[in-house]
Structure formats: C-alpha cells, structure tokens
N, C-alpha and C. Protein backbone atom coordinates (compact mmCIF):
# COMPACT_ATOMS: atom_id res chain seq x y z
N UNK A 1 48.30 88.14 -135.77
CA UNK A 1 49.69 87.81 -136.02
C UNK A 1 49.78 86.90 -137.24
N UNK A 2 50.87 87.34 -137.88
CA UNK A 2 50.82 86.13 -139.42
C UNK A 2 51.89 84.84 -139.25
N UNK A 3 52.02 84.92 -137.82
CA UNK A 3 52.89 83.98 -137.68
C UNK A 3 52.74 83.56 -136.05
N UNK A 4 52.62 82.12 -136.25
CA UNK A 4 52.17 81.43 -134.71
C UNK A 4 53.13 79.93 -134.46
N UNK A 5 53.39 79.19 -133.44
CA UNK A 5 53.92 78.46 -133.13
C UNK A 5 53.03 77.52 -132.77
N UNK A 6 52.63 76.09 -133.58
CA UNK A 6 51.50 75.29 -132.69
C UNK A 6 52.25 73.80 -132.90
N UNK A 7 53.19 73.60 -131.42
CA UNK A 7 53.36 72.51 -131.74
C UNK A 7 55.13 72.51 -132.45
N UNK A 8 54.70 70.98 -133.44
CA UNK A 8 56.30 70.88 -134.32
C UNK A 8 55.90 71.43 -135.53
N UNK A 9 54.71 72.69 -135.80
CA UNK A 9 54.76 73.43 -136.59
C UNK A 9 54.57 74.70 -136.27
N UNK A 10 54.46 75.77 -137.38
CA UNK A 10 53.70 76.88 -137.50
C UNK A 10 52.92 77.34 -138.73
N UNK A 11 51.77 78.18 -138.30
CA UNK A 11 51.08 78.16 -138.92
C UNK A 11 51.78 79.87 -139.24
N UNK A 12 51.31 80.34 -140.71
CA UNK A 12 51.83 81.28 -141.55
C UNK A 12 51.02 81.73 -142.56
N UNK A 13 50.38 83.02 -142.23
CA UNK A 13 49.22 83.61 -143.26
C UNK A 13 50.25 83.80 -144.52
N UNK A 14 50.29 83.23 -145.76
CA UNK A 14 50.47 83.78 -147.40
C UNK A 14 49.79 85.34 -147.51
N UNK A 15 50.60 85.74 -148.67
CA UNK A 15 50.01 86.87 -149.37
C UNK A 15 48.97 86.85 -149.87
N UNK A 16 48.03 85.98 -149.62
CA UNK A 16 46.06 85.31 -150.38
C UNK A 16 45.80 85.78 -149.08
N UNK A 17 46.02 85.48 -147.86
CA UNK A 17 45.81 85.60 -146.20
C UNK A 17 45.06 84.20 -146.18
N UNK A 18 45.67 83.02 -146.93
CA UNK A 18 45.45 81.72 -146.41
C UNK A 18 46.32 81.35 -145.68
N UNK A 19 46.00 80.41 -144.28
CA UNK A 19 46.73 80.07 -143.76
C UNK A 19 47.47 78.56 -143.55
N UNK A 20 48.51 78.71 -143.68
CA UNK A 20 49.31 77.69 -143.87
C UNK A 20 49.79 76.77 -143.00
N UNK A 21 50.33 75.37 -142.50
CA UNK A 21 50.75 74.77 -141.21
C UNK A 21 51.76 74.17 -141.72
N UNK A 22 53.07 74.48 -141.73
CA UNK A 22 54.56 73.84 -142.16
C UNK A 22 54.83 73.62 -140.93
N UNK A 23 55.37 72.19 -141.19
CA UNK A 23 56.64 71.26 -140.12
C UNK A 23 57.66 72.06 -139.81
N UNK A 24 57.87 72.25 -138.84
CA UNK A 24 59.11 73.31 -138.51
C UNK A 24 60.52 72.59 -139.21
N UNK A 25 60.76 71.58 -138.92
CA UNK A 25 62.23 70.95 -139.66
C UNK A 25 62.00 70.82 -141.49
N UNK A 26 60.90 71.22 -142.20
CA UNK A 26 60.72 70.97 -143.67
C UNK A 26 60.56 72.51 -143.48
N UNK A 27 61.31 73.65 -143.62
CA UNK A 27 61.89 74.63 -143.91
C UNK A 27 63.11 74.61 -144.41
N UNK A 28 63.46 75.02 -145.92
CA UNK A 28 64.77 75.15 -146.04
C UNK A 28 65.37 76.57 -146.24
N UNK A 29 64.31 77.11 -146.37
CA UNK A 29 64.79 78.55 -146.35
C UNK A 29 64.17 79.93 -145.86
N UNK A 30 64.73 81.04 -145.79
CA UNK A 30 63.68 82.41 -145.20
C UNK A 30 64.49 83.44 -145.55
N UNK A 31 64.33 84.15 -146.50
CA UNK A 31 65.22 85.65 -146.58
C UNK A 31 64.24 86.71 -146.99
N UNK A 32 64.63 87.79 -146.93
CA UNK A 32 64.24 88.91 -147.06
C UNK A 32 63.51 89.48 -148.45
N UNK A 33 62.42 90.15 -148.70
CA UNK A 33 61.67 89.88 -149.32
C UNK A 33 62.73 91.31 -150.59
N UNK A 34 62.26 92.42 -149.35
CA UNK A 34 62.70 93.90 -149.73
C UNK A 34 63.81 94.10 -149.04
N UNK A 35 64.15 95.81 -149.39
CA UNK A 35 64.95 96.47 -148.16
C UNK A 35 64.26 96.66 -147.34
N UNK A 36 63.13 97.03 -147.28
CA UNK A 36 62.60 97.87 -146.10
C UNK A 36 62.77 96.42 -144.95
N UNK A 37 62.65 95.08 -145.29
CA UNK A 37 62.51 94.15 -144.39
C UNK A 37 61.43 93.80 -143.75
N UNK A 38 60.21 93.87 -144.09
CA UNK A 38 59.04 93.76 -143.44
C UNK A 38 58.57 92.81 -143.84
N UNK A 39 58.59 91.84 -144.96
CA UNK A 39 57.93 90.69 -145.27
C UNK A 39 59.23 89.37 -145.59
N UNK A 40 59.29 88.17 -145.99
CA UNK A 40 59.69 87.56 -146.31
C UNK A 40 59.63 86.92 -146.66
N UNK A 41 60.20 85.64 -147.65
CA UNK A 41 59.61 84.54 -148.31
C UNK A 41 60.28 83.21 -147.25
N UNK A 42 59.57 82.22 -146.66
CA UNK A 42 59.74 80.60 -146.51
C UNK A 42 59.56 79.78 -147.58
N UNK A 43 60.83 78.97 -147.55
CA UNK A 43 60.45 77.93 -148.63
C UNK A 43 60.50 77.02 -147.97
N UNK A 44 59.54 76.16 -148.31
CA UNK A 44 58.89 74.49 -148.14
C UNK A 44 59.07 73.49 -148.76
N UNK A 45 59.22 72.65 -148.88
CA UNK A 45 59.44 71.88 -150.30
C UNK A 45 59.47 72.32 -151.74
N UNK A 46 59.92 73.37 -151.71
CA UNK A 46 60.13 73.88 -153.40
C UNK A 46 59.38 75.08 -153.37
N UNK A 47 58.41 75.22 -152.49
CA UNK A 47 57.45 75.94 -152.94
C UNK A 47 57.86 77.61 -151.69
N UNK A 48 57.54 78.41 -152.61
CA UNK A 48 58.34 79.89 -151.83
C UNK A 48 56.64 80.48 -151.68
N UNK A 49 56.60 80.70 -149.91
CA UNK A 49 55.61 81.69 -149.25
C UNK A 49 55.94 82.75 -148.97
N UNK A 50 55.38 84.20 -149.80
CA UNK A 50 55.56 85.22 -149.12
C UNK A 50 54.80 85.02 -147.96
N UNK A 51 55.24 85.65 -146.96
CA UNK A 51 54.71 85.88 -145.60
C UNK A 51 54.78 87.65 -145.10
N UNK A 52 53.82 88.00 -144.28
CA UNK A 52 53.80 89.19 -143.82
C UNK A 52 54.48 89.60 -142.50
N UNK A 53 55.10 88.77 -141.97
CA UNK A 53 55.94 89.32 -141.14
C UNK A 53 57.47 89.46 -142.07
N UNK A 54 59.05 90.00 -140.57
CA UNK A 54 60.11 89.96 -140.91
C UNK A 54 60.56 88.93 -140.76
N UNK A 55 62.17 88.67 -140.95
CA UNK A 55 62.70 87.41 -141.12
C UNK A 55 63.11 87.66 -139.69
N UNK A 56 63.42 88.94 -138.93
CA UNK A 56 63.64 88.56 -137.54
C UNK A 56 62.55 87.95 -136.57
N UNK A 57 60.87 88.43 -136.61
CA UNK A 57 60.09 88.15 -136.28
C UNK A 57 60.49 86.21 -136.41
N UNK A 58 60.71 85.99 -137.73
CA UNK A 58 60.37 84.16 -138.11
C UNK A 58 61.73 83.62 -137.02
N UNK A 59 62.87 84.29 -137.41
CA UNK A 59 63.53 83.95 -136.40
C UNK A 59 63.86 83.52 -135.43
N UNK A 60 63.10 84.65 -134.58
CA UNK A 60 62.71 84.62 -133.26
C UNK A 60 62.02 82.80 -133.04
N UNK A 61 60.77 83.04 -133.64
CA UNK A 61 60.28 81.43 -133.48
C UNK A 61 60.89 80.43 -133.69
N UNK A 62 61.60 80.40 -134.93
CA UNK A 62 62.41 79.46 -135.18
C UNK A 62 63.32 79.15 -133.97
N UNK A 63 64.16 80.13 -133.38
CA UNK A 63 64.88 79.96 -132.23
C UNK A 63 64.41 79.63 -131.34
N UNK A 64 63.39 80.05 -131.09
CA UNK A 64 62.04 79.32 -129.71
C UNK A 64 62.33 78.22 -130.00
N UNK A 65 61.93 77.48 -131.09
CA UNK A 65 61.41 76.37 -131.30
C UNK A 65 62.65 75.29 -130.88
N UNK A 66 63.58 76.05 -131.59
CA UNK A 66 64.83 75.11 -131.61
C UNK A 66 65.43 74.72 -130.06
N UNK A 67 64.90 75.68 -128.95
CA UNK A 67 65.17 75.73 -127.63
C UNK A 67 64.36 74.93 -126.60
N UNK A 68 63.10 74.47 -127.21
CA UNK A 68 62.43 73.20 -126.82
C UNK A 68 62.97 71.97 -126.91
C-alpha cells in the first residue's frame, strides 16, 4: 500500500518509492494528478509529493484520522 496511517502521521511512498512520514495537520493540500485519477500530489510545507494512490483513497484516511 503507498499509503498507511501510523499514529498523528502517515507514511506515503513518492514517485522515487521513498518513503515519507508527514504530520497529518502539516498537509495543505491533495488534488488530482490526471483524469484518469489514480495518483495525486500532497503538499507539505511547500514541497508537492506525487503519490501513487487516489485522492479518494488519501481521503478516506484523512477522514479516519479526523474521526479519532
């Protein structure tokens, strides 16, 4: 999975397939990469991660998260 929940973060494989651990509240952004919708970019402090999942997939967690 390129996208996991550990905690008050998640961790998020990049397009290198390094993996990443962002603070869930230091997200300011997530949209859609393509049409097709299969990847998307998170931005972090300035800095924009493609990621290999969708933005509904990030969603989803994000909403988890926010429900804790």
């Amino acid at each position: 999975m390129a996208i996991e929940r550990i905690g008050a973060f998640i961790e998020v494989i990049d397009e290198d397939g390094m993996r990443n651990l962002v603070r869930i509240t230091a997200i300011q952004r997530v949209c859609d990469v393509d049409e097709f919708r299969e990847e998307a970019y998170l931005t972090v402090a300035g800095r924009m991660i493609l990621i290999r999942v969708s933005l509904d997939e990030m969603r989803e967690v994000l909403m988890e998260a926010a429900n804790r």
